[in-house]
C-alpha atoms as a PDB file:
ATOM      1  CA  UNK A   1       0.000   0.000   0.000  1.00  0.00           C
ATOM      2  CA  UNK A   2       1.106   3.523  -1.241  1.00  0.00           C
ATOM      3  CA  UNK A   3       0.610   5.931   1.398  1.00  0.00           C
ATOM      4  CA  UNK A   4       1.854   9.765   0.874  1.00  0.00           C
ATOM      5  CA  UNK A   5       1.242  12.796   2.525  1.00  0.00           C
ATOM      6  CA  UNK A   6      -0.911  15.679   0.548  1.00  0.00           C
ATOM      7  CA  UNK A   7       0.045  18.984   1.892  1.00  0.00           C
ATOM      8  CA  UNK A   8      -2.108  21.909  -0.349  1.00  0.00           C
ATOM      9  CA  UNK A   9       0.273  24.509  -1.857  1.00  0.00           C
ATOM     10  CA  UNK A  10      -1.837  27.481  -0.614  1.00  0.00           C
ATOM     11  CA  UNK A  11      -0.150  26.576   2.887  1.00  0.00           C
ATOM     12  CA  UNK A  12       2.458  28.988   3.519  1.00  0.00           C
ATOM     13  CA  UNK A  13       3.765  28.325   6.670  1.00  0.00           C
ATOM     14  CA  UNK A  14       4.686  24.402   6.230  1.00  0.00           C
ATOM     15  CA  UNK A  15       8.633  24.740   5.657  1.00  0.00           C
ATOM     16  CA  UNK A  16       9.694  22.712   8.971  1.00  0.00           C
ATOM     17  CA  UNK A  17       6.837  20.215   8.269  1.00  0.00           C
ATOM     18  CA  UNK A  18       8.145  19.222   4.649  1.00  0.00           C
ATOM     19  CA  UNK A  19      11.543  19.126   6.071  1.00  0.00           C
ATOM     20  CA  UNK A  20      10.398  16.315   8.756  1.00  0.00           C
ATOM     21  CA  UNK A  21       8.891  14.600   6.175  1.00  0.00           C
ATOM     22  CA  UNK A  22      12.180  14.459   4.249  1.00  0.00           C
ATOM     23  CA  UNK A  23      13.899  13.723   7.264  1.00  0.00           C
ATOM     24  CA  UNK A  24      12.060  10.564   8.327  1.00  0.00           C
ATOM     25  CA  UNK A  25      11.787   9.650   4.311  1.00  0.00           C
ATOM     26  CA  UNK A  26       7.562   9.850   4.193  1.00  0.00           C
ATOM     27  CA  UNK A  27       6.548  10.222   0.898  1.00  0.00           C
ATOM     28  CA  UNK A  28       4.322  13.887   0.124  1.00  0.00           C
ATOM     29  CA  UNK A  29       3.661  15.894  -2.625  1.00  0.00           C
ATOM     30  CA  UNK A  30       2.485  19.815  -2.588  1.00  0.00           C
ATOM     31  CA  UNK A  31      -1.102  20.173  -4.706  1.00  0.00           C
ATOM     32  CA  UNK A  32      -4.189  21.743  -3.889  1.00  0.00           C
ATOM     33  CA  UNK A  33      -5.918  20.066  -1.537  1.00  0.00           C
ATOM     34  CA  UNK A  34      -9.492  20.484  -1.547  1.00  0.00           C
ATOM     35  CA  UNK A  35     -10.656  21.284   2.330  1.00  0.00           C
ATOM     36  CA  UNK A  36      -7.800  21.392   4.831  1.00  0.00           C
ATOM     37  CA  UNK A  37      -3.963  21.454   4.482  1.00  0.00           C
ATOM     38  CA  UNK A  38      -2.840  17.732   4.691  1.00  0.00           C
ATOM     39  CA  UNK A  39      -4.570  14.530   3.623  1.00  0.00           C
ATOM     40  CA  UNK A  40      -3.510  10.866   2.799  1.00  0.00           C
ATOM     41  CA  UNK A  41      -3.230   9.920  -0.539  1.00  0.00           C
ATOM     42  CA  UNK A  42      -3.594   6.334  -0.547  1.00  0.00           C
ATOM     43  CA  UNK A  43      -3.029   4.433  -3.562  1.00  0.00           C
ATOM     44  CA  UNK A  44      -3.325   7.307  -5.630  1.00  0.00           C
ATOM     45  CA  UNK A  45      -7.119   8.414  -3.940  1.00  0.00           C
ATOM     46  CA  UNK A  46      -7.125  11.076  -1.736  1.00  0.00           C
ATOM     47  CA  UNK A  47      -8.137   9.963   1.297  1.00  0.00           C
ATOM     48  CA  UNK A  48     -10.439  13.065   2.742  1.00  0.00           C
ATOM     49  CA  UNK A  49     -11.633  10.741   5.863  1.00  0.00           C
ATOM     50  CA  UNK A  50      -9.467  12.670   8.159  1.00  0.00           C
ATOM     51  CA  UNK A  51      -8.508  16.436   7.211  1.00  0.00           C
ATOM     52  CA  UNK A  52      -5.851  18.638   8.809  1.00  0.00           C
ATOM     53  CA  UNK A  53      -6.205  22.022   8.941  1.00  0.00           C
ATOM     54  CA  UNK A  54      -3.261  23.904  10.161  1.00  0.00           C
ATOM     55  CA  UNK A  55      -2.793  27.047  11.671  1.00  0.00           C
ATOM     56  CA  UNK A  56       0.087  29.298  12.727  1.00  0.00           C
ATOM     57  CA  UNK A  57      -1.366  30.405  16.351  1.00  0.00           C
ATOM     58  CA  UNK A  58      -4.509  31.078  18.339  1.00  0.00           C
ATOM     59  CA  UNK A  59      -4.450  34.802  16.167  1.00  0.00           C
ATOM     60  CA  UNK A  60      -5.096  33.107  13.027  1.00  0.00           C
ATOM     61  CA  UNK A  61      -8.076  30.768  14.838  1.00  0.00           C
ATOM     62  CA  UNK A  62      -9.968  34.130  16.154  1.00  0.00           C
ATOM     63  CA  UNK A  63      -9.418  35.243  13.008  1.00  0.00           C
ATOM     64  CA  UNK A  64     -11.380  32.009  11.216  1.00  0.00           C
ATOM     65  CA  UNK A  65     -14.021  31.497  13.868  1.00  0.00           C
ATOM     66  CA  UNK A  66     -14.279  34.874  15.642  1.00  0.00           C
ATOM     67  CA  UNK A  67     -13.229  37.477  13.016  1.00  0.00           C
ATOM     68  CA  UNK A  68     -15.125  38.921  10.498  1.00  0.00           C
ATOM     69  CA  UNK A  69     -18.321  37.307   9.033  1.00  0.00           C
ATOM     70  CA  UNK A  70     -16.936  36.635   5.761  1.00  0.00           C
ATOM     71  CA  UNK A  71     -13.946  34.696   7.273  1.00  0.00           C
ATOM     72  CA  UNK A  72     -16.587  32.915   9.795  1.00  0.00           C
ATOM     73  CA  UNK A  73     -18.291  31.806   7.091  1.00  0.00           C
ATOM     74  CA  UNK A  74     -15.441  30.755   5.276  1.00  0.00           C
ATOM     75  CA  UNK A  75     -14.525  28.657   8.006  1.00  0.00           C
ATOM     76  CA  UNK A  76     -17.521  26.866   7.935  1.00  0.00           C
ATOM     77  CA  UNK A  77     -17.805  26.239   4.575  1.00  0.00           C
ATOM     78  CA  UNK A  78     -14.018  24.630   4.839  1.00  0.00           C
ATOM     79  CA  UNK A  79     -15.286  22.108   7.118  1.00  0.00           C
ATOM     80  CA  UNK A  80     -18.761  21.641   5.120  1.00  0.00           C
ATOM     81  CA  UNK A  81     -16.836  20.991   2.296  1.00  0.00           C
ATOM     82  CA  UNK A  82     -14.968  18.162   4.034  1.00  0.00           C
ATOM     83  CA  UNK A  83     -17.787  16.727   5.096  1.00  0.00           C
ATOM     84  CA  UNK A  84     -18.823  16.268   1.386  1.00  0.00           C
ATOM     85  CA  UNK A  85     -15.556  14.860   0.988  1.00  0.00           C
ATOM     86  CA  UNK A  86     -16.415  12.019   3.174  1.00  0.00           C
ATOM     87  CA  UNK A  87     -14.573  13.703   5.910  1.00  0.00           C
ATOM     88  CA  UNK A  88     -15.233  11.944   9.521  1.00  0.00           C
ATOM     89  CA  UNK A  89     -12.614  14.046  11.444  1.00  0.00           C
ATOM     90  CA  UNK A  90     -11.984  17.425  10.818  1.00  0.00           C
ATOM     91  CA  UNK A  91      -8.782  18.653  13.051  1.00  0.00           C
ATOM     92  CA  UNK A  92      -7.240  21.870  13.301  1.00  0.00           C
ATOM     93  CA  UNK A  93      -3.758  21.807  14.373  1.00  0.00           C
ATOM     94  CA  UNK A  94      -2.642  24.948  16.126  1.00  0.00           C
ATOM     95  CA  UNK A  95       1.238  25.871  16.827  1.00  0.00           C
ATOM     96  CA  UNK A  96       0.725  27.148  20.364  1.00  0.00           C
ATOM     97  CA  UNK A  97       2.286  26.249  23.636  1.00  0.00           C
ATOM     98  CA  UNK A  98      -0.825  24.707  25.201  1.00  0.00           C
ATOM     99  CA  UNK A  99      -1.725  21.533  25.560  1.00  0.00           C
ATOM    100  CA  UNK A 100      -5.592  21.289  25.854  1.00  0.00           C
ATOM    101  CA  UNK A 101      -8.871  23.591  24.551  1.00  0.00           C
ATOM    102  CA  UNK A 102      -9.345  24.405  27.837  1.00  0.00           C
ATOM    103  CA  UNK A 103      -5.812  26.396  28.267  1.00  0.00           C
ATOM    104  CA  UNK A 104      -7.159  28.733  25.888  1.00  0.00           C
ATOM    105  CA  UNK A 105      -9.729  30.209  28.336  1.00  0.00           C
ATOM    106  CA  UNK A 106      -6.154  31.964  30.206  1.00  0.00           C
ATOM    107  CA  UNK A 107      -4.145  32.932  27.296  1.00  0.00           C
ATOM    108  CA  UNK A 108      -2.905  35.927  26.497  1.00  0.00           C
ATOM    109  CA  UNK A 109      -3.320  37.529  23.391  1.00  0.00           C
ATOM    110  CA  UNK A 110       0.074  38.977  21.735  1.00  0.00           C
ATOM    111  CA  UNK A 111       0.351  42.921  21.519  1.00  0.00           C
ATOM    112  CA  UNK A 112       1.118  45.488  19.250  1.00  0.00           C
ATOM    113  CA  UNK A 113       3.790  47.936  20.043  1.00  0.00           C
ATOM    114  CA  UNK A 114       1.536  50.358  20.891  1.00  0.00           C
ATOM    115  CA  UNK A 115       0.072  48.268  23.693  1.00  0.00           C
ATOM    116  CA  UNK A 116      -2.914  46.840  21.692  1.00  0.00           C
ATOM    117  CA  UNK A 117      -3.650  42.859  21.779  1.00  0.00           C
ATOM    118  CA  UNK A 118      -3.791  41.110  18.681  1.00  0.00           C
ATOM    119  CA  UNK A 119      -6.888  39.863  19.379  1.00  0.00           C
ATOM    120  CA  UNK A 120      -9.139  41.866  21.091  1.00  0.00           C
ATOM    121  CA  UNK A 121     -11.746  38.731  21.860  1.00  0.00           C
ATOM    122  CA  UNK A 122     -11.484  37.868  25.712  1.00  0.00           C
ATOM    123  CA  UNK A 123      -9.688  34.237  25.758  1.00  0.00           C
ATOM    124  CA  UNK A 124     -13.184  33.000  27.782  1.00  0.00           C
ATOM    125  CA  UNK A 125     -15.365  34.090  24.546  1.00  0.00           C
ATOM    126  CA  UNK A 126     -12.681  32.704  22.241  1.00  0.00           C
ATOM    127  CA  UNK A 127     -12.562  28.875  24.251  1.00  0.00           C
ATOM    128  CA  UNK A 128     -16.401  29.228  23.808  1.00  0.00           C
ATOM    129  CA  UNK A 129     -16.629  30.398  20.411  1.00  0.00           C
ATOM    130  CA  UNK A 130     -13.787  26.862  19.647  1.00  0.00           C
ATOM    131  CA  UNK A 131     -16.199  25.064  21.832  1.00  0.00           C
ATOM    132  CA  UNK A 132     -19.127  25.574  19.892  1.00  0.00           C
ATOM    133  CA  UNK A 133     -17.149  24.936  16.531  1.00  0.00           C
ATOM    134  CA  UNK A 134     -16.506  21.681  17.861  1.00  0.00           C
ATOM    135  CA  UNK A 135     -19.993  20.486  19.173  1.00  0.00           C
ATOM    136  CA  UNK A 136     -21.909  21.885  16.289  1.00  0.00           C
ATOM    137  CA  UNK A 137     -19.299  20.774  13.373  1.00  0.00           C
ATOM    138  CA  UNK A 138     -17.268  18.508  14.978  1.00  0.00           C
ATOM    139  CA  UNK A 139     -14.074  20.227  14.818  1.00  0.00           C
ATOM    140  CA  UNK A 140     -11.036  19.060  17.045  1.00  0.00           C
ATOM    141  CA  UNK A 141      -8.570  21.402  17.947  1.00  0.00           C
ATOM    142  CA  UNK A 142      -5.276  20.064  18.855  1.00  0.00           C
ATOM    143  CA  UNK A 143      -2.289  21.914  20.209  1.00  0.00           C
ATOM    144  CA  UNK A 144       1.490  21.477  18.756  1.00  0.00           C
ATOM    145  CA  UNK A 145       4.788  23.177  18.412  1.00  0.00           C
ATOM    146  CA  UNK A 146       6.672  24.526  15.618  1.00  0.00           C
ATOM    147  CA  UNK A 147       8.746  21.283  15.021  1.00  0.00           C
ATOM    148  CA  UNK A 148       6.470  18.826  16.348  1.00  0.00           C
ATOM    149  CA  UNK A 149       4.075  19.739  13.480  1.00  0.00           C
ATOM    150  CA  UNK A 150       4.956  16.943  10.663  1.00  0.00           C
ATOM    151  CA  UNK A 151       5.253  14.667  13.408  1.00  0.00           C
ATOM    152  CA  UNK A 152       1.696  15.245  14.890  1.00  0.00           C
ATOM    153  CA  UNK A 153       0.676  15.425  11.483  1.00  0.00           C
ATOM    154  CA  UNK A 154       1.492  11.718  10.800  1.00  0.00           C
ATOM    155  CA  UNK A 155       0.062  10.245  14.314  1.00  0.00           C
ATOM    156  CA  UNK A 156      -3.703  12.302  13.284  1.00  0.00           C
ATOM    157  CA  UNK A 157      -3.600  10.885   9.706  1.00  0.00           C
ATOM    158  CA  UNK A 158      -2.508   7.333  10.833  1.00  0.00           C
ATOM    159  CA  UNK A 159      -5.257   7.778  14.146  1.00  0.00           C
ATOM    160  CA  UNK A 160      -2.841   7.566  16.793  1.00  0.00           C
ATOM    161  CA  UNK A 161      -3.517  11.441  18.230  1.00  0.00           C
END
């Protein structure tokens, strides 16, 4: 069986996941993916039954799920679109230091220079805003590091995280 890793070329911030992936020798090729960032390809189908979506930090989430309507709804059409795909788990991996959903209730938005925070959301509204994405579409949010990325990316795929 034929098993490589599709990561979708509009994903910009993937550098140290590729190089894992070269590192450890697992097959992947860069194409658009349809919903998501990284699928299996499986004998030459692409296997949308689990979908990773991956995002730099907790700024870009707000952004998706808590920004403007048109990237709300963007959002959710991402994940709808998965679902047509056949998708059964929908995960969004986040680079942040934390290790559970609930962690996000005391985090601390980054600031400006000026003094302003990123995001001006209250982390409490945020963690209930994620926990509503994931009762009502089934989202999982998952928390990683910059270089543990490609490897959490393998152990989601392959079921093990």
């Amino acid at each position: 069986m034929s098993k490589v890793i599709v990561s979708d070329t509009r994903e910009q911030r993937n550098a140290e996941v590729l190089r894992y992936l070269e590192v450890i020798g697992q097959p992947y090729v860069v194409r658009k993916v349809e919903a998501g960032d990284y699928i299996w390809c499986i004998n030459g189908e692409d296997d949308y039954s689990t979908v990773i979506d991956l995002k730099k930090d907790l700024v870009e989430v707000a952004g998706n799920v808590a920004g403007t309507k048109k990237e709300h709804e963007r959002f959710k059409r991402e994940i709808a679109r998965a679902r047509e795909l056949g998708c059964q788990r929908f995960v969004v991996l986040i680079r942040e230091p934390l290790h559970s959903l609930e962690d996000v209730q005391t985090w601390q938005s980054p600031k400006l220079r000026n003094g302003r925070k990123l995001v001006s959301r209250p982390p409490t509204a945020l963690y209930k805003t994620m926990k509503t994405f994931e009762s009502r579409y089934g989202v999982e949010w998952k928390f990683t590091s910059r270089f543990r990325a490609g490897e959490d990316i393998i152990a989601i795929l392959d079921g093990k995280l």
